[in-house]
PDB file of N, CA and C in Angstrom:
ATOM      1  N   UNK A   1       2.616   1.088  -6.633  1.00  0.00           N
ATOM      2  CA  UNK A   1       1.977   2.302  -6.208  1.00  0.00           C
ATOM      3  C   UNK A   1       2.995   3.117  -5.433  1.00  0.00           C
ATOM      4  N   UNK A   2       3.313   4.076  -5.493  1.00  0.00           N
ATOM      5  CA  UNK A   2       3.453   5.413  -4.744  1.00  0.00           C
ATOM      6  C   UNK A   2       3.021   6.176  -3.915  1.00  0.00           C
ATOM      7  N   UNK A   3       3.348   5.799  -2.663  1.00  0.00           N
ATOM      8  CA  UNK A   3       2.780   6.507  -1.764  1.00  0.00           C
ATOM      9  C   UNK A   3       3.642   7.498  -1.242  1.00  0.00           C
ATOM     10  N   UNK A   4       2.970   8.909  -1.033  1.00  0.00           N
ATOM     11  CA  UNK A   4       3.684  10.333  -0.695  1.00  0.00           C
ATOM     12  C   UNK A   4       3.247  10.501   0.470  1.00  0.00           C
ATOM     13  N   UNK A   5       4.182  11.070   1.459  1.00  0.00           N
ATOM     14  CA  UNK A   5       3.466  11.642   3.020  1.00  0.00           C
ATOM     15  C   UNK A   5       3.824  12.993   2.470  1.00  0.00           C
ATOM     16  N   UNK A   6       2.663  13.740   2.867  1.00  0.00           N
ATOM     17  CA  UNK A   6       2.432  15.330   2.197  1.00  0.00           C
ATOM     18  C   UNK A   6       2.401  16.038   3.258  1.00  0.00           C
ATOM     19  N   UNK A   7       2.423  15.570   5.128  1.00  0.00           N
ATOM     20  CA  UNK A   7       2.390  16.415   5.921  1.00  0.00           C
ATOM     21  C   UNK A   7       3.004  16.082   7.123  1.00  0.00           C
ATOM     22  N   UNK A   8       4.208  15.031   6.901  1.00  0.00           N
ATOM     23  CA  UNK A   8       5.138  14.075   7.709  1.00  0.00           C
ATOM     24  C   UNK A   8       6.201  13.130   6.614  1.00  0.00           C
ATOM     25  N   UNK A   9       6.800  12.638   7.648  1.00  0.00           N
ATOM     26  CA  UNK A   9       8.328  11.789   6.716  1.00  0.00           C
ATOM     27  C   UNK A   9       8.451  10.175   6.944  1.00  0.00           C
ATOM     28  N   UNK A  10       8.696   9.344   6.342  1.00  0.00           N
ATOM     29  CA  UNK A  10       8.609   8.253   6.625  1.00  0.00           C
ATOM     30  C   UNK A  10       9.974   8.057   7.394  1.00  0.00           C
ATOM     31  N   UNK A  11      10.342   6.948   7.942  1.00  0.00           N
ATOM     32  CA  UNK A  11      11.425   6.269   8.276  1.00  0.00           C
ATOM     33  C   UNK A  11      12.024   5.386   7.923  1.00  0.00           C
ATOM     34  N   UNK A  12      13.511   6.082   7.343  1.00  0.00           N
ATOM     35  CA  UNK A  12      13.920   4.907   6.062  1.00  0.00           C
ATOM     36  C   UNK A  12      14.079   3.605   6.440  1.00  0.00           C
ATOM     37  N   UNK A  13      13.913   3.294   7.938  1.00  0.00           N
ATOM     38  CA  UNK A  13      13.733   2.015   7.956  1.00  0.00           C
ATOM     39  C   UNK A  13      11.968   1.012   8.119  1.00  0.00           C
ATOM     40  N   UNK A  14      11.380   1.666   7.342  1.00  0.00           N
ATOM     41  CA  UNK A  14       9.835   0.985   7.059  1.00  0.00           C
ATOM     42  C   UNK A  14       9.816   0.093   6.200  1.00  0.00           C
ATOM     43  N   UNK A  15       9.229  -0.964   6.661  1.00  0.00           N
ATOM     44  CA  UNK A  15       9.544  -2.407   6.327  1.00  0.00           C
ATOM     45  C   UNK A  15       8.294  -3.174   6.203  1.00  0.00           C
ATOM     46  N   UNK A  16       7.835  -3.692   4.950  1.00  0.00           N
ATOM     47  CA  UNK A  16       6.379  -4.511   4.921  1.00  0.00           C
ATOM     48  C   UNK A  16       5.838  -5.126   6.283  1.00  0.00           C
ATOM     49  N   UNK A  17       6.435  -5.063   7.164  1.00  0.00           N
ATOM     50  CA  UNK A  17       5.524  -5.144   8.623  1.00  0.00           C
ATOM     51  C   UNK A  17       4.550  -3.874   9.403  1.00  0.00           C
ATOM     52  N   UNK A  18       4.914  -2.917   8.327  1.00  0.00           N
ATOM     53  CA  UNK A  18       4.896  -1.810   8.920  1.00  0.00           C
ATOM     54  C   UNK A  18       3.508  -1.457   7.942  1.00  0.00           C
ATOM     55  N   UNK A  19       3.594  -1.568   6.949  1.00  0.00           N
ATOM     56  CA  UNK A  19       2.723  -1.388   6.209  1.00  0.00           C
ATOM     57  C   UNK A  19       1.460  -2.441   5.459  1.00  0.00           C
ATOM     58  N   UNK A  20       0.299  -1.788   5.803  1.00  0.00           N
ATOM     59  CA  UNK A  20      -0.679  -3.126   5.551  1.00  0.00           C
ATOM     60  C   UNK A  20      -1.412  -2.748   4.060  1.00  0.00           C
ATOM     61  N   UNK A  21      -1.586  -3.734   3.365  1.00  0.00           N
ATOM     62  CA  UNK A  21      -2.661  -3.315   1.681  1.00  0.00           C
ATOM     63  C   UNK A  21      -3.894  -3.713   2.303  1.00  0.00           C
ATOM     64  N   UNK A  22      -5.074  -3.368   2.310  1.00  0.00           N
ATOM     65  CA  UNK A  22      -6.312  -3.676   2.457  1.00  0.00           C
ATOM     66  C   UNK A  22      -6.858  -4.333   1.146  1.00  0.00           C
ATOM     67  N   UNK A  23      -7.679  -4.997   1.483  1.00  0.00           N
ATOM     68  CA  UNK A  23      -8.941  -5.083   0.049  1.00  0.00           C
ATOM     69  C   UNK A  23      -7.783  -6.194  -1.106  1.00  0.00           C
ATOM     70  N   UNK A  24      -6.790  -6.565  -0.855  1.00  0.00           N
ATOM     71  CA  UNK A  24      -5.784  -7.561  -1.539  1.00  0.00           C
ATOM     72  C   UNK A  24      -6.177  -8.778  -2.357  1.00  0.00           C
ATOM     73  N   UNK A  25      -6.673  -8.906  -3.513  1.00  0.00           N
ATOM     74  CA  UNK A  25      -6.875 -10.112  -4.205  1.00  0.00           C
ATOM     75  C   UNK A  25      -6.224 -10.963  -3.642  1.00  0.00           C
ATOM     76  N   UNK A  26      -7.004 -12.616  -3.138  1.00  0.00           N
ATOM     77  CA  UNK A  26      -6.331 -13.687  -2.894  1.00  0.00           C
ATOM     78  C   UNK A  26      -5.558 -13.647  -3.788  1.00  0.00           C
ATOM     79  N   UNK A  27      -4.211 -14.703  -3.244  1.00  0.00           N
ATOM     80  CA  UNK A  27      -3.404 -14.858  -4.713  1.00  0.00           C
ATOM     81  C   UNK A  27      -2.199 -13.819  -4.919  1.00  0.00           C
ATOM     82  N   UNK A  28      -2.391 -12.749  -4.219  1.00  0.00           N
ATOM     83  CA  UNK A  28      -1.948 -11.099  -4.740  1.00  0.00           C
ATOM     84  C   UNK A  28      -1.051 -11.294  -2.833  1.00  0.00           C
ATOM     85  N   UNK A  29       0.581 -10.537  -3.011  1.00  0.00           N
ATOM     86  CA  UNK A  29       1.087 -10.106  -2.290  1.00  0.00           C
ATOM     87  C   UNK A  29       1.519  -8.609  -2.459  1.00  0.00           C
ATOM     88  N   UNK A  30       2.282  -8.558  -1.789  1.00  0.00           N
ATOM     89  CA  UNK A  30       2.492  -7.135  -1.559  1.00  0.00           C
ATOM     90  C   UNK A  30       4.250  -6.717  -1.077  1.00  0.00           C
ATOM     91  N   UNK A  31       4.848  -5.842  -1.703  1.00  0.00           N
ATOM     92  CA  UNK A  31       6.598  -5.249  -1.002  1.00  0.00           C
ATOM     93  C   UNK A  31       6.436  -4.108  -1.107  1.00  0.00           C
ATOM     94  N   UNK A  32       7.106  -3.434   0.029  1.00  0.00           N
ATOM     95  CA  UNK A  32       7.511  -2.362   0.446  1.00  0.00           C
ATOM     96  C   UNK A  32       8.862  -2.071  -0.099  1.00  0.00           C
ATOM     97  N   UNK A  33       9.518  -0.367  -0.726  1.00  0.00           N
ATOM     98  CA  UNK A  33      10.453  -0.018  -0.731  1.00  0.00           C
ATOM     99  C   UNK A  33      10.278   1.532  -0.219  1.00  0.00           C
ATOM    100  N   UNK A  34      11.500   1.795   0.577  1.00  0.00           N
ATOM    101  CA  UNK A  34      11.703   2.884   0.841  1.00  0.00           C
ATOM    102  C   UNK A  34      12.474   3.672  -0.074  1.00  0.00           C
ATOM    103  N   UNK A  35      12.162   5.029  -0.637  1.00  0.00           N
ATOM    104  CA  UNK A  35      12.414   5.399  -1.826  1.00  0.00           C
ATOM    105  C   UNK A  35      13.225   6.882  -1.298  1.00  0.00           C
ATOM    106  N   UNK A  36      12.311   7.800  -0.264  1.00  0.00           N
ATOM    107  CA  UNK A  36      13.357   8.858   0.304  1.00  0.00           C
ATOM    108  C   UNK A  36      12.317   8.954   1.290  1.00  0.00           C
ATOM    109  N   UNK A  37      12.623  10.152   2.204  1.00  0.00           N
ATOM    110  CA  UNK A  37      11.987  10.948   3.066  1.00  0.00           C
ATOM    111  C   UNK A  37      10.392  11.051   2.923  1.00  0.00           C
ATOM    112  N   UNK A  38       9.677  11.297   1.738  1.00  0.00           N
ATOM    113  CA  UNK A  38       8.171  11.513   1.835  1.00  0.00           C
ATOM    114  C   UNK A  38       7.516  10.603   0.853  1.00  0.00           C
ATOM    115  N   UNK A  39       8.486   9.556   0.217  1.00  0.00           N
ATOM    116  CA  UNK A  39       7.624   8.517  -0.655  1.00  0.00           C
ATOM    117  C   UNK A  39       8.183   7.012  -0.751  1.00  0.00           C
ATOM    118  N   UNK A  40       7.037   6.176  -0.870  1.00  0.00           N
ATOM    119  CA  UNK A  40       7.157   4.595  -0.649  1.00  0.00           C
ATOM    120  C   UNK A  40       6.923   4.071  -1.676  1.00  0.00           C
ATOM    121  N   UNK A  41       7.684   2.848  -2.064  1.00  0.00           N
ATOM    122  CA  UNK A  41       6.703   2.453  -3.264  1.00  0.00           C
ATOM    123  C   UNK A  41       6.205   0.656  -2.804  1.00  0.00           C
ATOM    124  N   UNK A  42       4.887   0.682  -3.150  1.00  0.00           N
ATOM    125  CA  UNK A  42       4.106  -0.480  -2.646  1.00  0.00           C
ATOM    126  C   UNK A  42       4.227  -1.734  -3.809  1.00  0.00           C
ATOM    127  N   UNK A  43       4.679  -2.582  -4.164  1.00  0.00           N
ATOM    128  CA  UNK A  43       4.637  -3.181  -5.172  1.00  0.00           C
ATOM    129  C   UNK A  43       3.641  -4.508  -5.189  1.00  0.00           C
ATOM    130  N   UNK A  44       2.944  -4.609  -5.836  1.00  0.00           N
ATOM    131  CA  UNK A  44       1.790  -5.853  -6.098  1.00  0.00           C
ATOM    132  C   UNK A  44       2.463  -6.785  -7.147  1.00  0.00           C
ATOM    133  N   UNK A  45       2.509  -7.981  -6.246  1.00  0.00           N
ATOM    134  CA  UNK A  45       3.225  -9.221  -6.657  1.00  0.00           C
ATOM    135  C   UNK A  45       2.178 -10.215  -6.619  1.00  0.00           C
ATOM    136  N   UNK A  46       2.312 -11.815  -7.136  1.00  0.00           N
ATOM    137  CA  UNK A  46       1.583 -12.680  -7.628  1.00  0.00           C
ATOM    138  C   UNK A  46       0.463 -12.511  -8.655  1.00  0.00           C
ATOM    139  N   UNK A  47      -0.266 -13.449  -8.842  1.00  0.00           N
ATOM    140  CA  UNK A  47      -1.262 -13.787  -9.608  1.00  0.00           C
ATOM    141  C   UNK A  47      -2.668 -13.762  -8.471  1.00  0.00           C
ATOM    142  N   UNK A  48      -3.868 -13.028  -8.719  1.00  0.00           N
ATOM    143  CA  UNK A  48      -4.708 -12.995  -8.350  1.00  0.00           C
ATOM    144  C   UNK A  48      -5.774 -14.386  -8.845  1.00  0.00           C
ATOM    145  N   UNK A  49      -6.033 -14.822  -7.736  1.00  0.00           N
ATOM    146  CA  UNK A  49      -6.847 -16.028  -7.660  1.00  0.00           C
ATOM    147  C   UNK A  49      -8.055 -15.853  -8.402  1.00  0.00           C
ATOM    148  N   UNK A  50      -8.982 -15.080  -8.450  1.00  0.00           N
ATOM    149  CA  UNK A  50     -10.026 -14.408  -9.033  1.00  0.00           C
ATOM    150  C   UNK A  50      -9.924 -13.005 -10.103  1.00  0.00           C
ATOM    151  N   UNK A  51      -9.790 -13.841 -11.546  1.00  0.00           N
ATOM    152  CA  UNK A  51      -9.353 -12.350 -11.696  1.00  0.00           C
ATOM    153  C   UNK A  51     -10.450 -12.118 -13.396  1.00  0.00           C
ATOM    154  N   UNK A  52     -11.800 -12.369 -13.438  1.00  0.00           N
ATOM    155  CA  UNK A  52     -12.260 -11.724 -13.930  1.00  0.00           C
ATOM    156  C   UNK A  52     -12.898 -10.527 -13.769  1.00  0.00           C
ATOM    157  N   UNK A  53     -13.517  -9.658 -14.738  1.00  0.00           N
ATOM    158  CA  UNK A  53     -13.711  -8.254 -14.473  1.00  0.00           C
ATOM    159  C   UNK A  53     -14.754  -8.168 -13.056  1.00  0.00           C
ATOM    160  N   UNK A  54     -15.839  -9.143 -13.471  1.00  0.00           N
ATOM    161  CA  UNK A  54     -16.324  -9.285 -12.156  1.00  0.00           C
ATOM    162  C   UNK A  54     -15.852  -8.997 -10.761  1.00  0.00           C
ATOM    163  N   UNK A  55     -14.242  -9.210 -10.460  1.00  0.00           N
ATOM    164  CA  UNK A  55     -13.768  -9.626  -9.281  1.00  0.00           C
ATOM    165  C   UNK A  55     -12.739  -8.069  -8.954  1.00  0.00           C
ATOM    166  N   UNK A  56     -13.101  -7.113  -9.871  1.00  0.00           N
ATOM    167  CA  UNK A  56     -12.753  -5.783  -9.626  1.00  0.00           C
ATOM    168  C   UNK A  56     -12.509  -5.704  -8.259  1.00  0.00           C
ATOM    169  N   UNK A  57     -11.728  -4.889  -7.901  1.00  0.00           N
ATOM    170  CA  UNK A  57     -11.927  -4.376  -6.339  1.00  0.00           C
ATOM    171  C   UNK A  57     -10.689  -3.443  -6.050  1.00  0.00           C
ATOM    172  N   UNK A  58     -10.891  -3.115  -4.750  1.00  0.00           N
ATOM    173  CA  UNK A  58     -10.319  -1.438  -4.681  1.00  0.00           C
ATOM    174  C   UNK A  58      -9.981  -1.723  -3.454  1.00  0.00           C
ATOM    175  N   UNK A  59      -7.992  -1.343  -3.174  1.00  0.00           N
ATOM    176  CA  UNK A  59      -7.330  -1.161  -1.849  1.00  0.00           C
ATOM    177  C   UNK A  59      -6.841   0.009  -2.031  1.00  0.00           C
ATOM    178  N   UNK A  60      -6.346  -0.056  -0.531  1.00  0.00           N
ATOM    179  CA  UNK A  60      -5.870   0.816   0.539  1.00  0.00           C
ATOM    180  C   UNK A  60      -4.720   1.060   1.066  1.00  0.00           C
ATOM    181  N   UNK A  61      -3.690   1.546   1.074  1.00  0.00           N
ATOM    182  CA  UNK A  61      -2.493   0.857   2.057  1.00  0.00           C
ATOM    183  C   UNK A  61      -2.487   1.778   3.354  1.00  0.00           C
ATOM    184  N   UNK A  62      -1.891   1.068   4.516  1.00  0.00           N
ATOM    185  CA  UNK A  62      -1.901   2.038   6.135  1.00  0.00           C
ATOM    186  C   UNK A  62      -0.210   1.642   6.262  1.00  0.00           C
ATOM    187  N   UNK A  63      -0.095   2.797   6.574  1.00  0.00           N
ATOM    188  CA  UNK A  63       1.724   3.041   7.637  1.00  0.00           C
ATOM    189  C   UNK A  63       1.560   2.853   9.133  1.00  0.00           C
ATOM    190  N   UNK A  64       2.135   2.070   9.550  1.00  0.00           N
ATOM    191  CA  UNK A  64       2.074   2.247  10.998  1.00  0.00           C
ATOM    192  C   UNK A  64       2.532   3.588  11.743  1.00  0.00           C
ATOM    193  N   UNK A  65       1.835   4.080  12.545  1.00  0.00           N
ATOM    194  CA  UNK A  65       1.899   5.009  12.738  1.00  0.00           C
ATOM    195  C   UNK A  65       3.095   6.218  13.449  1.00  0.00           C
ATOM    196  N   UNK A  66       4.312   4.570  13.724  1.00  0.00           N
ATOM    197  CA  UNK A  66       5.412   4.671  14.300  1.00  0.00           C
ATOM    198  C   UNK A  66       6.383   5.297  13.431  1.00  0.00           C
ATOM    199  N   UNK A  67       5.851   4.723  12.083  1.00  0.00           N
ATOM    200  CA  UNK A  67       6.933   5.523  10.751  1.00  0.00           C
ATOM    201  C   UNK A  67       6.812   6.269   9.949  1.00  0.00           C
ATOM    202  N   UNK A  68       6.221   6.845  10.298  1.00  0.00           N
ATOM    203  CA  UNK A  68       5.647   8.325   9.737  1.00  0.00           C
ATOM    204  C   UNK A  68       5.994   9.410  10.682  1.00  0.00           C
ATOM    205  N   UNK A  69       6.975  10.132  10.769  1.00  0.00           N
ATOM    206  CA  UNK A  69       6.978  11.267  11.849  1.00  0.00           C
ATOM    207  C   UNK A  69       6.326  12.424  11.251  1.00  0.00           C
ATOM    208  N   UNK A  70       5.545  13.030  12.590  1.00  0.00           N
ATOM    209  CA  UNK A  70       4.593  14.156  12.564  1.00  0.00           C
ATOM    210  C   UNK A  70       2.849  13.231  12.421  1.00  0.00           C
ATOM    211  N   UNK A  71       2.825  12.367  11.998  1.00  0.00           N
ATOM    212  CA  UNK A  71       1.419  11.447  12.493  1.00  0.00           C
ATOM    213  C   UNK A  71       1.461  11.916  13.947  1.00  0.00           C
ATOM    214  N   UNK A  72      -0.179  11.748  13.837  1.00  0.00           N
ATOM    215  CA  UNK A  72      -0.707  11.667  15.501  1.00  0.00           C
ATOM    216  C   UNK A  72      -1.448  10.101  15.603  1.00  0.00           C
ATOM    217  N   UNK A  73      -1.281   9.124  14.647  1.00  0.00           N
ATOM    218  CA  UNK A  73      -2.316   8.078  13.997  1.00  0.00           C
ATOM    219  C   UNK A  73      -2.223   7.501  12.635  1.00  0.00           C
ATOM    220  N   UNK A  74      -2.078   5.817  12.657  1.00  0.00           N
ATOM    221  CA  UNK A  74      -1.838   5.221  12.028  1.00  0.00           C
ATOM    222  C   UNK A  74      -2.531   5.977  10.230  1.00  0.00           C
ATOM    223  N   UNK A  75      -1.360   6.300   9.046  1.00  0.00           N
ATOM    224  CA  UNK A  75      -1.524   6.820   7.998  1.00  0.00           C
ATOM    225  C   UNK A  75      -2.160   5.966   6.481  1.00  0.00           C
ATOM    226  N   UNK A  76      -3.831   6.253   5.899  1.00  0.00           N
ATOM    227  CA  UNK A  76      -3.918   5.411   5.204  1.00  0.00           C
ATOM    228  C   UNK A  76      -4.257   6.526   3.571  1.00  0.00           C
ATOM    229  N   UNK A  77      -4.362   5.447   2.655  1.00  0.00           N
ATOM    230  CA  UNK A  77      -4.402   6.206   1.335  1.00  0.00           C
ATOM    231  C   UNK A  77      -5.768   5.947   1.090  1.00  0.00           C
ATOM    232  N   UNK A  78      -6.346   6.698   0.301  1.00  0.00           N
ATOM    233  CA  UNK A  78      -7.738   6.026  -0.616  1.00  0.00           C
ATOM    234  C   UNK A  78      -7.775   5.147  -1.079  1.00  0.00           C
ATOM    235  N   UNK A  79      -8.734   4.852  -1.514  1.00  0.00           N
ATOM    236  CA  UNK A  79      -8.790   3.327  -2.776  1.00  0.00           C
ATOM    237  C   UNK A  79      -8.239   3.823  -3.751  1.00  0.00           C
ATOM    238  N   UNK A  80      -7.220   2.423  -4.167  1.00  0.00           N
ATOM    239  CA  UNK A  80      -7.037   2.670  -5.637  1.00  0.00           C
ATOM    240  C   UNK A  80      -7.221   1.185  -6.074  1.00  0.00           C
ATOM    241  N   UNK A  81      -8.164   1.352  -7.743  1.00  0.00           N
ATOM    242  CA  UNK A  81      -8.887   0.054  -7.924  1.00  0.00           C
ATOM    243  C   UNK A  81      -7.896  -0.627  -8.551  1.00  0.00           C
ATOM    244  N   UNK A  82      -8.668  -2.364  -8.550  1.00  0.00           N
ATOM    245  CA  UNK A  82      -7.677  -2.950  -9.274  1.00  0.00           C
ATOM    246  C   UNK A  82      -8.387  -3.101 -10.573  1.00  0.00           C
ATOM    247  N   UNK A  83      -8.381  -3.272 -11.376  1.00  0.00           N
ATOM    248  CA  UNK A  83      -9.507  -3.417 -12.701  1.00  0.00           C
ATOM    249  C   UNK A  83      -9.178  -4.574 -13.403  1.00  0.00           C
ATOM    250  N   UNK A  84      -9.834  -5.795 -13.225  1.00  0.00           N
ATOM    251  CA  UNK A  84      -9.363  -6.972 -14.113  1.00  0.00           C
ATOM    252  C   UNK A  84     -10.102  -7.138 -15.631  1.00  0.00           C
ATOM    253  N   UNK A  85      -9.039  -7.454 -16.455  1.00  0.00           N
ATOM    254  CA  UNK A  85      -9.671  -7.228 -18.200  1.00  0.00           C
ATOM    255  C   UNK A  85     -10.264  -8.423 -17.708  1.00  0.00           C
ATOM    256  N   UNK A  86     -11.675  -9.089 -18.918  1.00  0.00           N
ATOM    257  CA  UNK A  86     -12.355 -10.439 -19.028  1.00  0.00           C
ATOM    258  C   UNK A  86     -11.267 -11.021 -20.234  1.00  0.00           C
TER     259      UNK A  86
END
């Protein structure tokens, strides 16, 4: 995933401590890369523990609010789903 700051800049030193995935299939990790000034890319790693269609579900990611300049408050995205085939 791709995440854009559209009204502040990240700090090229933001580092998967910095950034949390919500809503994460057991099973399912998560890396951070810093890509430039206003975009991240979130990468979803492993095998999800539960992964029929049933077990659909929808995250989030948050920036700490330290690496984002021009935040007044920790920065999060909408859901974006995960959709498992049966």
């Amino acid at each position: 995933m791709t995440v854009t700051a559209t009204n502040g800049t990240f700090a090229a030193d933001i580092a998967k401590s910095d950034v949390t995935v919500t809503g994460l299939p057991s099973g399912m990790d998560y890396t951070v890369t810093y890509v430039d000034a206003t975009h991240i890319t979130v990468t979803l790693t492993g095998q999800a523990t539960d992964h029929e269609n049933a077990d659909d579900t929808n995250v989030s990611v948050t920036v700490a609010q330290a690496k984002v300049a021009g935040a007044t408050a920790n920065v999060s995205t909408g859901n974006v789903a995960i959709d498992f085939n049966d």
